[in-house]
C-alpha atoms as a PDB file:
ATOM      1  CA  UNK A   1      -5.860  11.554  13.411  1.00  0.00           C
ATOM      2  CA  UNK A   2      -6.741  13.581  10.348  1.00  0.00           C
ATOM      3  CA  UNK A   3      -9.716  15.878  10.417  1.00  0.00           C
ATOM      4  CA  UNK A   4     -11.568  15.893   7.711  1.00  0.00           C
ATOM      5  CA  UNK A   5     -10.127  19.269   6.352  1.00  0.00           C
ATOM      6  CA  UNK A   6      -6.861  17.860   6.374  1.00  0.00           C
ATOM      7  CA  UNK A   7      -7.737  14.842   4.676  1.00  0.00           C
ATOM      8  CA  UNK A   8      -9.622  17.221   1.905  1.00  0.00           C
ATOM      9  CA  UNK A   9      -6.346  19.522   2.262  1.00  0.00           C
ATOM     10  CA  UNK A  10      -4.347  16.723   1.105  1.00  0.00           C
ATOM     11  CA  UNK A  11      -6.114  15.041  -1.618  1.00  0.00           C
ATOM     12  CA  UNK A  12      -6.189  18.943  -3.176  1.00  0.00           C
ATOM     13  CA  UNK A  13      -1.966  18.912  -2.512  1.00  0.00           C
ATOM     14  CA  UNK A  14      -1.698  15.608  -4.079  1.00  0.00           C
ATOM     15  CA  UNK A  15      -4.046  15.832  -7.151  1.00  0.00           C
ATOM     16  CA  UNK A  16      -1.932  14.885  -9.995  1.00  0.00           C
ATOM     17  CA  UNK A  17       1.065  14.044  -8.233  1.00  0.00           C
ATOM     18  CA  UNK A  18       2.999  11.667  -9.560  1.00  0.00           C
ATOM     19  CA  UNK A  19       2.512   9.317  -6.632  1.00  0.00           C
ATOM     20  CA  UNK A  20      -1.093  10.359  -5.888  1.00  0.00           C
ATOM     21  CA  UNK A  21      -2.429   6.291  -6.017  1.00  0.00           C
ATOM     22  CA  UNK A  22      -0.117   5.605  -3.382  1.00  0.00           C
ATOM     23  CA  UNK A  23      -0.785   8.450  -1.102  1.00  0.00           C
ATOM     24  CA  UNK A  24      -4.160   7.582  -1.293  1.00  0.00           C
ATOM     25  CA  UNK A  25      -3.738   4.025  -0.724  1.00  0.00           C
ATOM     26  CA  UNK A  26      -1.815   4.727   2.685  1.00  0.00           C
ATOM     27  CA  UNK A  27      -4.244   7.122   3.629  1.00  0.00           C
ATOM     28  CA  UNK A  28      -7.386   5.537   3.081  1.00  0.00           C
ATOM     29  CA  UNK A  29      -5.806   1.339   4.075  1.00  0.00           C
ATOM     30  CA  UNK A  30      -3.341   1.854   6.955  1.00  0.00           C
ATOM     31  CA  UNK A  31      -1.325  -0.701   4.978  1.00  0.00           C
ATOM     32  CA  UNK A  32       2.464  -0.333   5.790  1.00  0.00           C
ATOM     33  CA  UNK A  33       4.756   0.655   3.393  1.00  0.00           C
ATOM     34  CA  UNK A  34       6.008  -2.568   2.449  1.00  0.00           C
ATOM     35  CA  UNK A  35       2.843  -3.867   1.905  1.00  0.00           C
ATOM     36  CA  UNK A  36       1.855  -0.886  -0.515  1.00  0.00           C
ATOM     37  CA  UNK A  37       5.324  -1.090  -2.478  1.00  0.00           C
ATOM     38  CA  UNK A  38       4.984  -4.304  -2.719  1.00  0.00           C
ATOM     39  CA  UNK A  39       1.643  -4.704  -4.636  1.00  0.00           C
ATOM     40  CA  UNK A  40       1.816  -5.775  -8.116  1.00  0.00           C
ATOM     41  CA  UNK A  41      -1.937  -5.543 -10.685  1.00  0.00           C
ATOM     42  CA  UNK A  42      -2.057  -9.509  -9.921  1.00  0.00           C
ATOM     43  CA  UNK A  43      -3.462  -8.045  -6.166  1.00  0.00           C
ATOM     44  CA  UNK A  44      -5.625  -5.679  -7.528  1.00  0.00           C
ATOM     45  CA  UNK A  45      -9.364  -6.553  -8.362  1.00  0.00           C
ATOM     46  CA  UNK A  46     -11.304  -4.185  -9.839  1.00  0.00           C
ATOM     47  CA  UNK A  47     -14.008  -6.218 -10.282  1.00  0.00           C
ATOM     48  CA  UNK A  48     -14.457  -6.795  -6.695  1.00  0.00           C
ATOM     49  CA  UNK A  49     -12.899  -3.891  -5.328  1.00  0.00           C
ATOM     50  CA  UNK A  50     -10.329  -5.607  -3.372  1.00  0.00           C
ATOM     51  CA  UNK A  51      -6.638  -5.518  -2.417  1.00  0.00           C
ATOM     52  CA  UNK A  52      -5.235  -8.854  -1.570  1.00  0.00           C
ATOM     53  CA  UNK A  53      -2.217  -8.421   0.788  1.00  0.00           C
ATOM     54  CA  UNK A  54       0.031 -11.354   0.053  1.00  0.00           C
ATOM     55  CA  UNK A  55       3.449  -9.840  -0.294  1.00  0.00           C
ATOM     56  CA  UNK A  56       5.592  -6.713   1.024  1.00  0.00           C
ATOM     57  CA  UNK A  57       8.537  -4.973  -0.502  1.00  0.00           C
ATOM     58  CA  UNK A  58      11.545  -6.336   1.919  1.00  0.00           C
ATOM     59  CA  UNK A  59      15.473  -5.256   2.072  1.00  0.00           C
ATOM     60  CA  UNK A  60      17.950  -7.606   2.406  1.00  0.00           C
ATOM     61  CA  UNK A  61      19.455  -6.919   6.218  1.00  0.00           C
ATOM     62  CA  UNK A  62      23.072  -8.989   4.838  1.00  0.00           C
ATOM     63  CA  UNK A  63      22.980  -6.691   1.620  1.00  0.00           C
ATOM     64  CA  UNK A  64      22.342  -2.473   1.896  1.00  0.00           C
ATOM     65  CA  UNK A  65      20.751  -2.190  -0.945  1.00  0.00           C
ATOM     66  CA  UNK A  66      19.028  -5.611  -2.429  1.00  0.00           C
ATOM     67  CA  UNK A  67      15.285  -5.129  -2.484  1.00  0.00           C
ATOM     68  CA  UNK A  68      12.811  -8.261  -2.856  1.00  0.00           C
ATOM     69  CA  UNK A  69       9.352  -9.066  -2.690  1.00  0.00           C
ATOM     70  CA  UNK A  70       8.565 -11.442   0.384  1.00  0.00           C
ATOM     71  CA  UNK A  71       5.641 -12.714   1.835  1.00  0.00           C
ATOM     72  CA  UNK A  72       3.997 -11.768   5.003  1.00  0.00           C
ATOM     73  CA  UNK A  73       5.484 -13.335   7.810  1.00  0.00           C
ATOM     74  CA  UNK A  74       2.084 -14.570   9.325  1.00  0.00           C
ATOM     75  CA  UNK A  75      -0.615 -16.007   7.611  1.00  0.00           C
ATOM     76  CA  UNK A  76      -3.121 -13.696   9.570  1.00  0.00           C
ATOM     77  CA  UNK A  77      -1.133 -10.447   7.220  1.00  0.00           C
ATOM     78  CA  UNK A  78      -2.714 -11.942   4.101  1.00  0.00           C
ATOM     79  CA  UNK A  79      -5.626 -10.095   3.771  1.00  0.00           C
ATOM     80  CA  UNK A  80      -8.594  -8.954   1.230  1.00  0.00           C
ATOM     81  CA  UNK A  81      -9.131  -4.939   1.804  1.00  0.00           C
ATOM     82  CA  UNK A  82     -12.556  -3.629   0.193  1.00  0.00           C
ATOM     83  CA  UNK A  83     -11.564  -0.143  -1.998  1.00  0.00           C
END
């Protein structure tokens, strides 16, 4: 768990990094990693404020290499996160 001076320590490190939206996704959604590479703008409402969950970056276990969006495997992983 992050105390609050590390969570302030780290939004300072990442400030204009070139991946700061995702950093701050993970930090502030406990999504997985899949879940966060695989959003695309069609899950993002800004409007609302919301992150629907409804697909995950997945690799190919036949085929090193072959990256694909998927869908969660249970219906309970598609979720609405408030930002």
């Amino acid at each position: 768990m992050l105390s609050d001076d590390d969570v302030n320590a780290f939004l300072a490190a990442i400030a204009d990094h070139r991946y700061e939206t995702i950093y701050f996704i993970d930090l502030f959604t406990g999504m997985r990693q899949g879940e966060i590479l695989g959003l695309t703008w069609d899950c993002v409402d800004f409007d609302t404020g919301t992150i629907l969950i409804c697909k995950q970056l997945a690799q190919e276990k036949t085929n090193k290499g072959t990256y694909y969006l998927d869908t969660p495997k249970h219906d309970n992983e598609r979720l609405n996160l408030q930002i």
